[in-house]
Protein backbone atom coordinates (compact mmCIF):
# COMPACT_ATOMS: atom_id res chain seq x y z
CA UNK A 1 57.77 69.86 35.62
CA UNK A 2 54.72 67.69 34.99
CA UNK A 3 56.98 65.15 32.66
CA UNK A 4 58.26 64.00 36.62
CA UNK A 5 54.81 63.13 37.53
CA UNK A 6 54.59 59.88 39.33
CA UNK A 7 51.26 57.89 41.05
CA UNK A 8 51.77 57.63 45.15
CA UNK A 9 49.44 55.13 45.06
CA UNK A 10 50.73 51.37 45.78
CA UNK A 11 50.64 49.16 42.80
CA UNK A 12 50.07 52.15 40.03
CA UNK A 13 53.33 52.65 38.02
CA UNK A 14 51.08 55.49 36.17
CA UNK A 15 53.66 58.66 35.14
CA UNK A 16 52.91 61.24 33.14
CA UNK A 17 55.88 60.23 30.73
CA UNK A 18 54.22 56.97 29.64
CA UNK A 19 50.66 58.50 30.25
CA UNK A 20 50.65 62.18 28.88
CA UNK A 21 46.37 62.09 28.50
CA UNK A 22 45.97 61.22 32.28
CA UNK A 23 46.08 63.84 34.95
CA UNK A 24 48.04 63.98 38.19
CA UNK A 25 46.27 65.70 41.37
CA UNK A 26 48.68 67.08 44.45
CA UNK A 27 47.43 65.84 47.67
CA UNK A 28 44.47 68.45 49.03
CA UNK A 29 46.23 71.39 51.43
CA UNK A 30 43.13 70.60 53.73
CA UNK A 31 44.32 69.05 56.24
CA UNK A 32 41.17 66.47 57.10
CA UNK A 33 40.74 65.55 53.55
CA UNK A 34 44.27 65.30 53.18
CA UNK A 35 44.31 62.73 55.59
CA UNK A 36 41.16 60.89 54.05
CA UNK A 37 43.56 60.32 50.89
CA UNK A 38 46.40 58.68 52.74
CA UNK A 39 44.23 56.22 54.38
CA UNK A 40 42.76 55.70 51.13
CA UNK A 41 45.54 54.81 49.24
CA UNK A 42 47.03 52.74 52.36
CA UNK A 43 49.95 54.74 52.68
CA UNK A 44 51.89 56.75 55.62
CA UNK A 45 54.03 59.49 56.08
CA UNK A 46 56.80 58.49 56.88
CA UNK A 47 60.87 58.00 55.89
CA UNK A 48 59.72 56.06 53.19
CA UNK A 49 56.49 58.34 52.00
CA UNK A 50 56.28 62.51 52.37
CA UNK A 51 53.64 64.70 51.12
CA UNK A 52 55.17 67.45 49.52
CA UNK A 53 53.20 69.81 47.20
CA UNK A 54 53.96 70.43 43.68
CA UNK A 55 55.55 66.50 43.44
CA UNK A 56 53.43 64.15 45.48
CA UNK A 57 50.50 62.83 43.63
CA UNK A 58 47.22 60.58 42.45
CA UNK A 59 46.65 59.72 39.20
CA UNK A 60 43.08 60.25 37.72
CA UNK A 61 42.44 57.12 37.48
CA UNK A 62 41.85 56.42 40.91
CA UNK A 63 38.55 58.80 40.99
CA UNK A 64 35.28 57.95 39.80
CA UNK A 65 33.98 59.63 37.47
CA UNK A 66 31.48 61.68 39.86
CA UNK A 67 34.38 63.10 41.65
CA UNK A 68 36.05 64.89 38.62
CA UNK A 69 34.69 67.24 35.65
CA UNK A 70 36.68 68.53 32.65
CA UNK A 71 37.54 72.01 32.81
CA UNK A 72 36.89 74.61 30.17
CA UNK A 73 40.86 73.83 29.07
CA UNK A 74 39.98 70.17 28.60
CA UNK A 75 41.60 69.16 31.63
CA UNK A 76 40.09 66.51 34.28
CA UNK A 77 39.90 68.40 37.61
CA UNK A 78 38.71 67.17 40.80
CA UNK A 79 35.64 68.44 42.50
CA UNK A 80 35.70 69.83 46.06
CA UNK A 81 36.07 67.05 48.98
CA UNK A 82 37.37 64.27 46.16
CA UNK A 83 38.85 60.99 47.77
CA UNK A 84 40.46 58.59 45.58
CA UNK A 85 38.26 55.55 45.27
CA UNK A 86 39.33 53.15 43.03
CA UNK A 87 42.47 50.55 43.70
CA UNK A 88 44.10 47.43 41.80
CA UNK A 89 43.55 44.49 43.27
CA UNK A 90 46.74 42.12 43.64
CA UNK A 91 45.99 38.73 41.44
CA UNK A 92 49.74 37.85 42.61
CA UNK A 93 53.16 39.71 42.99
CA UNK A 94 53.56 39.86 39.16
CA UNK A 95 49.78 41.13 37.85
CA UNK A 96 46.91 43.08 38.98
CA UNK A 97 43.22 43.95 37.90
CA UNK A 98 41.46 47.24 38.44
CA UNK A 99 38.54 47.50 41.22
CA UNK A 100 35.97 49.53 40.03
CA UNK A 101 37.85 51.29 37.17
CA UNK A 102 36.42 52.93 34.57
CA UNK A 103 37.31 54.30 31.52
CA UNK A 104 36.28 57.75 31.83
């Protein structure tokens, strides 16, 4: 159920509830690229944080724009190999600023 969609990444309170228009992407099955995600978005697996497909995800907004394409359904997709790229930065515990974000 895509209305339970929630960001993994730290600092995004993205969900598709609030944001319908963005996509959610499940973590890669390959196992290498996979791995290139969770460093990216400073995470581990852990107690705390587990990868499980069909409800673990990253929002769009943390591609740019060379990693995704639209498909012929109007959906944003990701190309082969994506990484997400693109992370708030913290101003202070109460506000943040996008680095390198884009509206796509």
């Amino acid at each position: 159920d895509t209305r339970h969609c929630y960001c993994s990444v730290p600092q995004c309170s993205n969900n598709k509830k609030h944001f319908p228009y963005l996509s959610f992407h499940d973590f890669p099955a390959d196992a290498q690229i996979r791995a290139r995600w969770v460093t990216a978005i400073r995470r581990d697996e852990g107690p705390n944080f587990k990868i499980l497909r069909g409800s673990t995800y990253v929002c769009t907004q943390h591609f740019s724009s060379k990693e995704t394409y639209v498909s012929a359904s109007g959906r944003k997709k990701l190309k082969k190999g994506a990484v997400p790229s693109k992370f708030p930065i913290l101003q202070d515990t109460t506000s943040c600023r996008w680095f390198h974000f884009l509206k796509n």
